[in-house]
N, C-alpha and C. Protein backbone atom coordinates (compact mmCIF):
# COMPACT_ATOMS: atom_id res chain seq x y z
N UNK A 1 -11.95 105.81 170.72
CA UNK A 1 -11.61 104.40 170.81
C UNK A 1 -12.44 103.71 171.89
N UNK A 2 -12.90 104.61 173.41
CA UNK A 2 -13.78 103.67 173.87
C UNK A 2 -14.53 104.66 174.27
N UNK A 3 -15.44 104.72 175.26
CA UNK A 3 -16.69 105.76 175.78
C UNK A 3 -16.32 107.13 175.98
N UNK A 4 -14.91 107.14 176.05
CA UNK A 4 -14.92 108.84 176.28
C UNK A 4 -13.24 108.80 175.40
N UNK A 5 -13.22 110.71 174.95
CA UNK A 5 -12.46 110.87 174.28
C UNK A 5 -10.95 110.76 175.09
N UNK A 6 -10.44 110.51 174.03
CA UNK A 6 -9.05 110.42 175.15
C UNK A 6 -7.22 110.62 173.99
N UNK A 7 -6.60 111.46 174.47
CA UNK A 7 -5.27 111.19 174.02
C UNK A 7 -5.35 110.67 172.67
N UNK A 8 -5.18 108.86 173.02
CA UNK A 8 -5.09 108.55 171.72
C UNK A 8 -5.96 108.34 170.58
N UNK A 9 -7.20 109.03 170.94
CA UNK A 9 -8.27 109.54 169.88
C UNK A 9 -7.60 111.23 169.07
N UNK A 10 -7.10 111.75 169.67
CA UNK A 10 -6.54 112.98 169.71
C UNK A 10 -5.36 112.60 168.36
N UNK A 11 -4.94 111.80 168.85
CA UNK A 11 -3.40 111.37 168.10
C UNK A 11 -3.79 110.59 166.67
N UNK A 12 -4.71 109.51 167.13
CA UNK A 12 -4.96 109.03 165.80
C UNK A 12 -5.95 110.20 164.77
N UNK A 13 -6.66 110.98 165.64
CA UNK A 13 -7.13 112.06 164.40
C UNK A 13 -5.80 113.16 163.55
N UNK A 14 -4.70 113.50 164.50
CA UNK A 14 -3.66 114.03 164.06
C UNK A 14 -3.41 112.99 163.07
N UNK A 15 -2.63 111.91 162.72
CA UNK A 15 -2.10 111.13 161.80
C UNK A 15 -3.24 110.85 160.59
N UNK A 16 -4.27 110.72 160.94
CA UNK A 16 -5.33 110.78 159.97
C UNK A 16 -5.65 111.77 158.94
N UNK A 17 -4.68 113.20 159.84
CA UNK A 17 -4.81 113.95 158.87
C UNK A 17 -3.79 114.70 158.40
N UNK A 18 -2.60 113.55 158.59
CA UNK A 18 -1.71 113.22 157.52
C UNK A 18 -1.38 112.67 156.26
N UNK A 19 -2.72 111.91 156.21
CA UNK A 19 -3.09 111.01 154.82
C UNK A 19 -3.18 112.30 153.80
N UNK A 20 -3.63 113.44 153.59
CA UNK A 20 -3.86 114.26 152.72
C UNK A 20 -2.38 114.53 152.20
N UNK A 21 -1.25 114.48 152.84
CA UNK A 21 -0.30 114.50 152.44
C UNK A 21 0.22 113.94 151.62
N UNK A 22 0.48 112.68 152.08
CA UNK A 22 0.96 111.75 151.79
C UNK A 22 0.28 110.70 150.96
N UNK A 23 -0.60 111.43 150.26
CA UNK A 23 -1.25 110.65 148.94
C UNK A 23 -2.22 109.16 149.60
N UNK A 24 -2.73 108.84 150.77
CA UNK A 24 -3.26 107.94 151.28
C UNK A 24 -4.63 108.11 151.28
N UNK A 25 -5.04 107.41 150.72
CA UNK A 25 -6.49 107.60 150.38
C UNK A 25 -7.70 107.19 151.45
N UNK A 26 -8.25 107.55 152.30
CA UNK A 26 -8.98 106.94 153.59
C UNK A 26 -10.18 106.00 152.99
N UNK A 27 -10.59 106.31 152.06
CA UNK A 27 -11.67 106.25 151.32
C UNK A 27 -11.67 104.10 151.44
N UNK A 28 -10.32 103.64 151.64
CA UNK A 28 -10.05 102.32 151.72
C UNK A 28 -10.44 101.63 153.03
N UNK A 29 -10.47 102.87 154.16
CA UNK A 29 -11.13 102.38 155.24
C UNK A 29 -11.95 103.16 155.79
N UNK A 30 -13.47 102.50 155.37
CA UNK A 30 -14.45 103.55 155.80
C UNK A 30 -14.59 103.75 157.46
N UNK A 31 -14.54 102.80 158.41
CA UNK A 31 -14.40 103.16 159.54
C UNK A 31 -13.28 104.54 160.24
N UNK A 32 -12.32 104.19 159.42
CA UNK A 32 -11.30 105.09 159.81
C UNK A 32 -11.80 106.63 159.35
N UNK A 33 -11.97 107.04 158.11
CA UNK A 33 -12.78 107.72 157.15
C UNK A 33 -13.64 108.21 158.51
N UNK A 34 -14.89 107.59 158.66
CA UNK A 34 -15.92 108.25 159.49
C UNK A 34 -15.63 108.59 160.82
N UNK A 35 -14.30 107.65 161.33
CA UNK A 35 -14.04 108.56 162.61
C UNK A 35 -13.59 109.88 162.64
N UNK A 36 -12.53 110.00 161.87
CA UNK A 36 -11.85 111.35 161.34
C UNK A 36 -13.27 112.42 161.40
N UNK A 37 -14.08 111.73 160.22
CA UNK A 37 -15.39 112.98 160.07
C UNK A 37 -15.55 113.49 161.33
N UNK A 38 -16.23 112.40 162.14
CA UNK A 38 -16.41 112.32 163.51
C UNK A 38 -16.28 113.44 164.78
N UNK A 39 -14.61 112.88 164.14
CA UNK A 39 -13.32 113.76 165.67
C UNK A 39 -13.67 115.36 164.91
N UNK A 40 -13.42 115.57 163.56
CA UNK A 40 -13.31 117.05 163.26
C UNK A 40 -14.90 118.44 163.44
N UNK A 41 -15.74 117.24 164.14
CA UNK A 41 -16.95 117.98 164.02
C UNK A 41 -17.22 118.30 165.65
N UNK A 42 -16.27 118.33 166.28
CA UNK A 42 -15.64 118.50 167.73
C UNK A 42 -15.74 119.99 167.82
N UNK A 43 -16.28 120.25 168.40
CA UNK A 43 -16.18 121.94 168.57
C UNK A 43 -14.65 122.77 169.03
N UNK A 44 -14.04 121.60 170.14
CA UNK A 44 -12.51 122.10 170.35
C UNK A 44 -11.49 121.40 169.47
N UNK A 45 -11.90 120.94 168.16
CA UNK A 45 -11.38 120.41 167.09
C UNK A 45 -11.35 121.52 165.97
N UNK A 46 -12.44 121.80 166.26
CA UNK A 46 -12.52 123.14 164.91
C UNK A 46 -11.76 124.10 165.45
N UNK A 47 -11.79 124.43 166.82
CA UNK A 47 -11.55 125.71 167.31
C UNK A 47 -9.28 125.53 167.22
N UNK A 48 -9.00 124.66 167.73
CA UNK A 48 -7.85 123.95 167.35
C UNK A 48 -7.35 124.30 165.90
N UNK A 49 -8.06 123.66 164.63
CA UNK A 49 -7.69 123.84 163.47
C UNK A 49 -7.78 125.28 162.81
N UNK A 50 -8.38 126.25 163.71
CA UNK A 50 -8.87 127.44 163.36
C UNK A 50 -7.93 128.30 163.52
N UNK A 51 -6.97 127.96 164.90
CA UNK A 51 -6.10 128.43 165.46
C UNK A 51 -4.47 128.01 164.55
N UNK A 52 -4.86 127.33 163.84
CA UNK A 52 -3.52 127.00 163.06
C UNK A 52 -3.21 127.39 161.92
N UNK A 53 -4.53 127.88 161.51
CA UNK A 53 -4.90 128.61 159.98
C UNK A 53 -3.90 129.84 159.84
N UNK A 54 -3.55 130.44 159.49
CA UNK A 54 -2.77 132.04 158.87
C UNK A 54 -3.95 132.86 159.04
C-alpha cells in the first residue's frame, strides 16, 4: 500500500485469497489481481504458503 511492506499489505493479500472461495472473481479488478500476483511472489510468502500445505 505504500513504500514498504506492512501488516495491512499482509492482510489484504490474506482476504484476496479468499476470493477463490467464495466464487469472486479478481479478474474485475486488475489492480487488485496484480497486487495479489505481486505479494505471492514474496519469498516469505511462498515459504508461508508452503508451510500450510499437508
Amino acid at each position: 500500500m505504500g513504500d514498504t511492506f506492512s501488516v495491512a499489505d499482509g492482510y489484504l493479500f490474506n482476504m484476496l485469497t479468499w476470493t477463490q472461495y467464495t466464487g469472486i472473481d479478481l479478474a474485475k479488478w486488475p489492480s487488485l489481481q496484480a497486487f495479489s500476483a505481486r505479494v505471492q511472489q514474496r519469498p516469505s510468502v511462498q515459504a508461508a504458503l508452503a508451510a500450510e500445505r499437508p
